[in-house]
N, C-alpha and C. Protein backbone atom coordinates (compact mmCIF):
# COMPACT_ATOMS: atom_id res chain seq x y z
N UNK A 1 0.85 -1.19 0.00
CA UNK A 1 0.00 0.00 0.00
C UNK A 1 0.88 1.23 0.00
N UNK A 2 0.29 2.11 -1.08
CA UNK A 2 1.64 3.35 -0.89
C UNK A 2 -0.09 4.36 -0.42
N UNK A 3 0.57 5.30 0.04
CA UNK A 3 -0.15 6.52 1.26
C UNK A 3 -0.58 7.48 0.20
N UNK A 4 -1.61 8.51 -0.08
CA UNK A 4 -1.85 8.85 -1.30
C UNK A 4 -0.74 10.49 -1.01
N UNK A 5 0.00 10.85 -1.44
CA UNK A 5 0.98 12.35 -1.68
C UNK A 5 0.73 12.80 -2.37
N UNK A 6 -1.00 13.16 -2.81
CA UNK A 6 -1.63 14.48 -3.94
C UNK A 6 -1.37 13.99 -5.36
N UNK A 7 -0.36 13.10 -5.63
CA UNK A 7 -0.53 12.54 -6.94
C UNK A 7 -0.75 11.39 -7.33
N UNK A 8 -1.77 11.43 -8.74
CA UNK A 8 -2.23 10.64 -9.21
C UNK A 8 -0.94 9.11 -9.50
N UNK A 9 -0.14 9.59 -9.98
CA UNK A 9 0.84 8.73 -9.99
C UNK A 9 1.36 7.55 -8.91
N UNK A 10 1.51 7.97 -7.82
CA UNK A 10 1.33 6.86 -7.01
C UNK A 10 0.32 5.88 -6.57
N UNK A 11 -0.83 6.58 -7.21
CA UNK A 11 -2.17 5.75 -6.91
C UNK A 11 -2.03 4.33 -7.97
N UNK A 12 -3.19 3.47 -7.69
CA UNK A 12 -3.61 2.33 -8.34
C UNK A 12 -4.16 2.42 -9.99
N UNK A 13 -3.96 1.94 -10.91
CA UNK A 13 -4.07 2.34 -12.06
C UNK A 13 -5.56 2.48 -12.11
N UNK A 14 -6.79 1.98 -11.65
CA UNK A 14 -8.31 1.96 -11.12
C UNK A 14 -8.38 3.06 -10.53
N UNK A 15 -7.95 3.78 -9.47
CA UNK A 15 -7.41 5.11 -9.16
C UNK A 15 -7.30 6.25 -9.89
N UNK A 16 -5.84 6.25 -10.77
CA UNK A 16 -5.79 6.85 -12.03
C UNK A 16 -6.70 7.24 -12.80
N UNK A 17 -7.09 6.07 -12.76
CA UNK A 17 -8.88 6.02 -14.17
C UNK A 17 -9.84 6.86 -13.25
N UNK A 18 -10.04 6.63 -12.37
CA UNK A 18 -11.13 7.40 -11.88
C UNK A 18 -10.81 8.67 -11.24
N UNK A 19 -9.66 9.15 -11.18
CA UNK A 19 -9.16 10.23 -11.01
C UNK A 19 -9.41 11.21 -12.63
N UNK A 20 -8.89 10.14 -13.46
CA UNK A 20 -9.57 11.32 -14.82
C UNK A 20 -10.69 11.25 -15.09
N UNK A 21 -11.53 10.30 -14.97
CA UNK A 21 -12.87 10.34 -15.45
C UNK A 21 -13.42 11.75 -14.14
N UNK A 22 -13.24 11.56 -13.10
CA UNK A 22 -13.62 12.69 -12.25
C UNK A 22 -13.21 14.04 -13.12
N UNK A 23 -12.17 14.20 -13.08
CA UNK A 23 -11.19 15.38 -14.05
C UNK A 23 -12.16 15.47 -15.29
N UNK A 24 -12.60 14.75 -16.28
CA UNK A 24 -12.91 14.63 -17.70
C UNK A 24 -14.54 15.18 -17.06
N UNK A 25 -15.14 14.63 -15.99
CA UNK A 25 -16.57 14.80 -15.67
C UNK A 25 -16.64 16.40 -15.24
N UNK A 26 -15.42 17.00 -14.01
CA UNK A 26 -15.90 18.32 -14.38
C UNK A 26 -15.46 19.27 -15.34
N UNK A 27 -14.49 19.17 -15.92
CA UNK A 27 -14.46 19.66 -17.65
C UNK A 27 -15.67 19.77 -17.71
N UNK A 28 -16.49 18.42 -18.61
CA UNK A 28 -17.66 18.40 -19.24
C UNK A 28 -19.08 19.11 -17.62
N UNK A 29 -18.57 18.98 -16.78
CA UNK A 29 -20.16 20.08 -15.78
C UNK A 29 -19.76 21.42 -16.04
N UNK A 30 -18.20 21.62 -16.33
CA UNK A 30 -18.09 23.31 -16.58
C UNK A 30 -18.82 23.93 -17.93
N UNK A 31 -17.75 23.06 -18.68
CA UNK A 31 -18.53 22.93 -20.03
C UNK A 31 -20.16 23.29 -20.02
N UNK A 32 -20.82 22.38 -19.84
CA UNK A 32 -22.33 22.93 -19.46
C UNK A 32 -22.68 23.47 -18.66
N UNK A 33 -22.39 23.91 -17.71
CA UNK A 33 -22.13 24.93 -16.99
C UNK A 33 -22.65 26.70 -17.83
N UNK A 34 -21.38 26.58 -18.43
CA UNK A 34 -21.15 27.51 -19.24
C UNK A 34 -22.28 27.93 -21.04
N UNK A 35 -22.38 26.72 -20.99
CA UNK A 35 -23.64 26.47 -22.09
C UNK A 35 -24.62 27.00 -21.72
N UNK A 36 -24.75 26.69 -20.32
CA UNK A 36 -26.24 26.79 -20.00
C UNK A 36 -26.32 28.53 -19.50
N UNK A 37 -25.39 28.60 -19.26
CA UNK A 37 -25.50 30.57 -19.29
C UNK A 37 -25.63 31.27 -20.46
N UNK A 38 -24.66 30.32 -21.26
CA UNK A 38 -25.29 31.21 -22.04
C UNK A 38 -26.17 30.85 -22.79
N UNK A 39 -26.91 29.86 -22.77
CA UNK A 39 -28.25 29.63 -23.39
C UNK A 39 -29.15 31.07 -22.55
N UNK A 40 -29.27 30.88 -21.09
CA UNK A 40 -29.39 31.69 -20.17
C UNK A 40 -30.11 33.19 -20.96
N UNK A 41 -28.39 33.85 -21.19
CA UNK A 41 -28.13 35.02 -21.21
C UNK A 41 -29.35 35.24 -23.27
N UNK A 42 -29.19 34.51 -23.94
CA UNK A 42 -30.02 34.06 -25.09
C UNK A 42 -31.45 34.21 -24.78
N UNK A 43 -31.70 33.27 -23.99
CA UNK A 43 -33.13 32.99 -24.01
C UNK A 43 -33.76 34.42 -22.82
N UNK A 44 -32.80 34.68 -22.17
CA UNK A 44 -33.55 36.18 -21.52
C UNK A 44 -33.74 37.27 -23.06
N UNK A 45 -32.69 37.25 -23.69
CA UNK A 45 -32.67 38.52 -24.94
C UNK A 45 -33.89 38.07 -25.54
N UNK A 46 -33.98 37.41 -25.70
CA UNK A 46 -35.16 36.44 -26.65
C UNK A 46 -36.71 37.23 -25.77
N UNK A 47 -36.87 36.62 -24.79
CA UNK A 47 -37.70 36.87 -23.74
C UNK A 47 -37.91 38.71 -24.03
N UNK A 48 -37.15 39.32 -23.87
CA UNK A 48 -36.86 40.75 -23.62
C UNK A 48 -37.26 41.29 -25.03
N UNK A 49 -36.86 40.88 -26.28
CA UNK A 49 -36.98 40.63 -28.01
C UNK A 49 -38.72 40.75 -27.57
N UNK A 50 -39.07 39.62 -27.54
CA UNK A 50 -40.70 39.18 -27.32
C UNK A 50 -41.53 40.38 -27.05
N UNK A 51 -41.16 40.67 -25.29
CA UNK A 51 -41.51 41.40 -24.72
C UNK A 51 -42.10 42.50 -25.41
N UNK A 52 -40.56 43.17 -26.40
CA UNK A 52 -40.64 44.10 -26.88
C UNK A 52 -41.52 44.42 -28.03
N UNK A 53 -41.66 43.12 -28.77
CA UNK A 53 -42.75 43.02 -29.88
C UNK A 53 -43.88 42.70 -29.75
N UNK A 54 -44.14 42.45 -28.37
CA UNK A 54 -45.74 41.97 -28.03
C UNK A 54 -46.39 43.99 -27.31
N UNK A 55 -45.52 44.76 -26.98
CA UNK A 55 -45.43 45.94 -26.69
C UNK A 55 -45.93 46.76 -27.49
N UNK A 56 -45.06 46.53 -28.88
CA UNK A 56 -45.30 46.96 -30.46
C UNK A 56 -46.47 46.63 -30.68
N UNK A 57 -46.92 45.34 -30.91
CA UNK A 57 -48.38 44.79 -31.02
C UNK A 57 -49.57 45.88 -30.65
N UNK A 58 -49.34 45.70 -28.90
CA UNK A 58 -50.51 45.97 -28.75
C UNK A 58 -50.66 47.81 -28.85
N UNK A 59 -49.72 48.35 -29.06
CA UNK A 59 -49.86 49.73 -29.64
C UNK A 59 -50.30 50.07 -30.69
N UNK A 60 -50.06 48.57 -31.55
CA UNK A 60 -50.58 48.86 -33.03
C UNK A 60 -52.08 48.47 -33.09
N UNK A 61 -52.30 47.59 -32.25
CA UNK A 61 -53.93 47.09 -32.06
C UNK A 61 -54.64 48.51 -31.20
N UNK A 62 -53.77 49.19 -30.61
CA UNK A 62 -54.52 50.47 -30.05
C UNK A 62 -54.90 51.36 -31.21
N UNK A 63 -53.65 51.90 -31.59
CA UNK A 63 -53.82 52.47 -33.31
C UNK A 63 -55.19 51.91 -34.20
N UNK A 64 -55.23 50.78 -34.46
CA UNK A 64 -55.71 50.33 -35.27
C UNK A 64 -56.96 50.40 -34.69
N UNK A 65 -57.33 50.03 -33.81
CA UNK A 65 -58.38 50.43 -33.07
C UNK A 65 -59.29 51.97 -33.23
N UNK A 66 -58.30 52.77 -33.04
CA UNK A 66 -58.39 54.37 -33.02
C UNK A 66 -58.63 54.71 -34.57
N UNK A 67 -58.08 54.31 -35.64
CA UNK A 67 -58.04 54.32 -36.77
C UNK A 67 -60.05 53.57 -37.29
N UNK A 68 -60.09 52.40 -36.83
CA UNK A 68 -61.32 52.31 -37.27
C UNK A 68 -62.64 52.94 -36.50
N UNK A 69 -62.66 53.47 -34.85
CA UNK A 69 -63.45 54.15 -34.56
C UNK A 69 -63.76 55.60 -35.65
N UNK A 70 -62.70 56.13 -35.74
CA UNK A 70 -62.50 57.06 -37.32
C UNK A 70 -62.72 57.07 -38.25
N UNK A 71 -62.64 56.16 -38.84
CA UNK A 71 -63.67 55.13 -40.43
C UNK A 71 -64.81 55.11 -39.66
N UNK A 72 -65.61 55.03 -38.69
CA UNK A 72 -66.48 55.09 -38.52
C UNK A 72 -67.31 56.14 -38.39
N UNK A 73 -66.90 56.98 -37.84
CA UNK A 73 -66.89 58.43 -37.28
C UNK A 73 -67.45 58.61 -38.76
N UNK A 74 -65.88 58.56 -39.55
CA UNK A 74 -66.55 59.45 -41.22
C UNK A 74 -67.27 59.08 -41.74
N UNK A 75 -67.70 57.69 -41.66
CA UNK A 75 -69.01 57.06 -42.74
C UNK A 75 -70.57 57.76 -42.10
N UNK A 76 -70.08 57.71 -40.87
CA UNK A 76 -71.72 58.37 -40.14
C UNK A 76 -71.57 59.91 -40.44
N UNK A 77 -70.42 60.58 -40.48
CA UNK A 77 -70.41 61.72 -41.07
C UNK A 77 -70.81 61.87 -42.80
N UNK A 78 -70.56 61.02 -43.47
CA UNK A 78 -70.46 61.28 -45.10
C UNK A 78 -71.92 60.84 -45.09
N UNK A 79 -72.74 60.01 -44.64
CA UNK A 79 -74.31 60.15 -44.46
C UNK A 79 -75.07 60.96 -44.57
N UNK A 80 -74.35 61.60 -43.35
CA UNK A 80 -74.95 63.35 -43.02
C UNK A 80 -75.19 63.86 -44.31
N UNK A 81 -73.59 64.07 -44.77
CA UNK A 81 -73.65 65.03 -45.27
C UNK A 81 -74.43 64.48 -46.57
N UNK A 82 -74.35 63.27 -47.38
CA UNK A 82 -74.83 63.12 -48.50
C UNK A 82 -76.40 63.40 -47.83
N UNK A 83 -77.18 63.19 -46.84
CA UNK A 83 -78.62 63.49 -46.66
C UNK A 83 -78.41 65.04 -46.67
N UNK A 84 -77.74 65.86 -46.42
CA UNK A 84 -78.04 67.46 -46.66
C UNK A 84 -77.60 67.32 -48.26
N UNK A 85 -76.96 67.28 -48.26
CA UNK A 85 -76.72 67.68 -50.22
C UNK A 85 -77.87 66.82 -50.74
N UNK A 86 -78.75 65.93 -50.20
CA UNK A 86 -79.70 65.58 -50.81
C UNK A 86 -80.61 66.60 -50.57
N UNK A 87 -81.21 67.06 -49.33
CA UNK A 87 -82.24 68.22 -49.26
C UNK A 87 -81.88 69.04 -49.94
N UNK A 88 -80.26 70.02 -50.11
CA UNK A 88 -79.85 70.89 -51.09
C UNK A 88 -80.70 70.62 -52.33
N UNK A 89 -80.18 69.60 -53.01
CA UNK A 89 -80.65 69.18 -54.55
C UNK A 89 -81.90 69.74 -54.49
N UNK A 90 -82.82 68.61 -53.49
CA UNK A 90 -84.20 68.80 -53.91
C UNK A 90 -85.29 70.58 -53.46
N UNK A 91 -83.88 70.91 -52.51
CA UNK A 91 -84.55 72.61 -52.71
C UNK A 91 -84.14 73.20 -53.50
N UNK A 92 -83.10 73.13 -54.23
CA UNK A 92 -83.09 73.70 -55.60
C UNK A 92 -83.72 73.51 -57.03
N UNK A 93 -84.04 72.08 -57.09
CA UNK A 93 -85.49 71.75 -58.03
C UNK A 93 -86.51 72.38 -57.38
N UNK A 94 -86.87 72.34 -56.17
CA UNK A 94 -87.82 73.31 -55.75
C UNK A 94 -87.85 74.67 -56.42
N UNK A 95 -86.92 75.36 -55.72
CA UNK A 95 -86.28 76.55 -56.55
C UNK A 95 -86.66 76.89 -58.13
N UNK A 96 -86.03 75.04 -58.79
CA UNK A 96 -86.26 75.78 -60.33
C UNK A 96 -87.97 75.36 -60.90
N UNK A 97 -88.38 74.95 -59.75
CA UNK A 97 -89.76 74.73 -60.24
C UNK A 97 -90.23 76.04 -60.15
N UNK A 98 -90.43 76.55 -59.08
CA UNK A 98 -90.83 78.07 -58.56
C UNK A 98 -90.50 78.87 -59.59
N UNK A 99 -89.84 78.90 -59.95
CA UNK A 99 -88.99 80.07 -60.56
C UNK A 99 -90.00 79.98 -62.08
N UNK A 100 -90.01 78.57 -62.55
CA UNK A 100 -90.50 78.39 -63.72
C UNK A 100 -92.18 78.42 -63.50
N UNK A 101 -92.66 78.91 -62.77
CA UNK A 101 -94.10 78.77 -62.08
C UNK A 101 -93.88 80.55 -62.30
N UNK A 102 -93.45 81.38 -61.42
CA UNK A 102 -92.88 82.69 -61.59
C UNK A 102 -93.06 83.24 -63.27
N UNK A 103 -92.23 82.37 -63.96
CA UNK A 103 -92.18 83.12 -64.86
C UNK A 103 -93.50 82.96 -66.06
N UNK A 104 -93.97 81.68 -65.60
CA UNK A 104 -94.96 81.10 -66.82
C UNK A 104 -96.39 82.64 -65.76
N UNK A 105 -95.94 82.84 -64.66
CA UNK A 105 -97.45 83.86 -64.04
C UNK A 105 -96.82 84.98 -64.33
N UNK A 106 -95.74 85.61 -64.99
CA UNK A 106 -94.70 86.88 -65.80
C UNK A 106 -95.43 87.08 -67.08
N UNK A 107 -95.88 85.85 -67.64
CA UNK A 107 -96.23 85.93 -68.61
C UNK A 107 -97.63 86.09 -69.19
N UNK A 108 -98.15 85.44 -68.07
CA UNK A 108 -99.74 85.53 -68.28
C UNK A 108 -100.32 87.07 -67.55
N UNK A 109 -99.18 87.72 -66.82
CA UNK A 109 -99.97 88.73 -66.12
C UNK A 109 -99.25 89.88 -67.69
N UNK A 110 -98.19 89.42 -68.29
CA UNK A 110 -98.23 90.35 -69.66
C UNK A 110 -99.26 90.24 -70.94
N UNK A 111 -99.95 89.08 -70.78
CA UNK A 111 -101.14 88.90 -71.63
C UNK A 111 -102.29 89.37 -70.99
N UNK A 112 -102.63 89.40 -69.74
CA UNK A 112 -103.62 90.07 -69.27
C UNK A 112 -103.59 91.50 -68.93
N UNK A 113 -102.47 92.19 -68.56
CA UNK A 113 -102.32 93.51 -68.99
C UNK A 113 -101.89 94.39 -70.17
């Protein structure tokens, strides 16, 4: 039996082996370790990315929102107004009826005087 003095070398060759596989195992936990941060540091930007476009979204669904209360607004406005430019029209055929009533009684009051 030799006494273990910090190196691998005096140990049992079963020893040895499992002295590197220990060694080789935390390599590979640093290794992922390190993966996994920065998957980490990724999937927060990502998250934060999202965030930021679901933000965008719903500003644009506000907009868009605001935009069709407005299309609405004007169609109940252009109603209006096509029902007044309709009364317009028809008081001005009024108008040219009158007028032509006017003149056909212009004429008969010049035959009777």
């Amino acid at each position: 039996y030799t006494p273990y003095n910090g190196s691998l070398s005096t140990c049992s060759p079963l020893v040895q082996l499992l002295g590197s596989v220990l060694a080789c195992s935390h390599a590979c936990i640093s290794q992922a370790r390190l993966q996994a941060q920065k998957l980490e540091v990724e999937l927060l930007a990502g998250l934060e990315e999202a965030q930021a476009q679901q933000t965008c979204a719903q500003g644009l669904e506000v907009e868009k929102t605001k935009l069709q209360e407005t299309i609405a607004s004007l169609r109940k406005r252009e109603l209006v107004l096509k029902a007044e430019c309709d009364e317009a029209a028809s008081w001005h055929t009024r108008g040219n009826e009158l007028a032509a009533e006017a003149a056909s009684w212009q004429e008969r009051a010049k035959d009777v005087g």
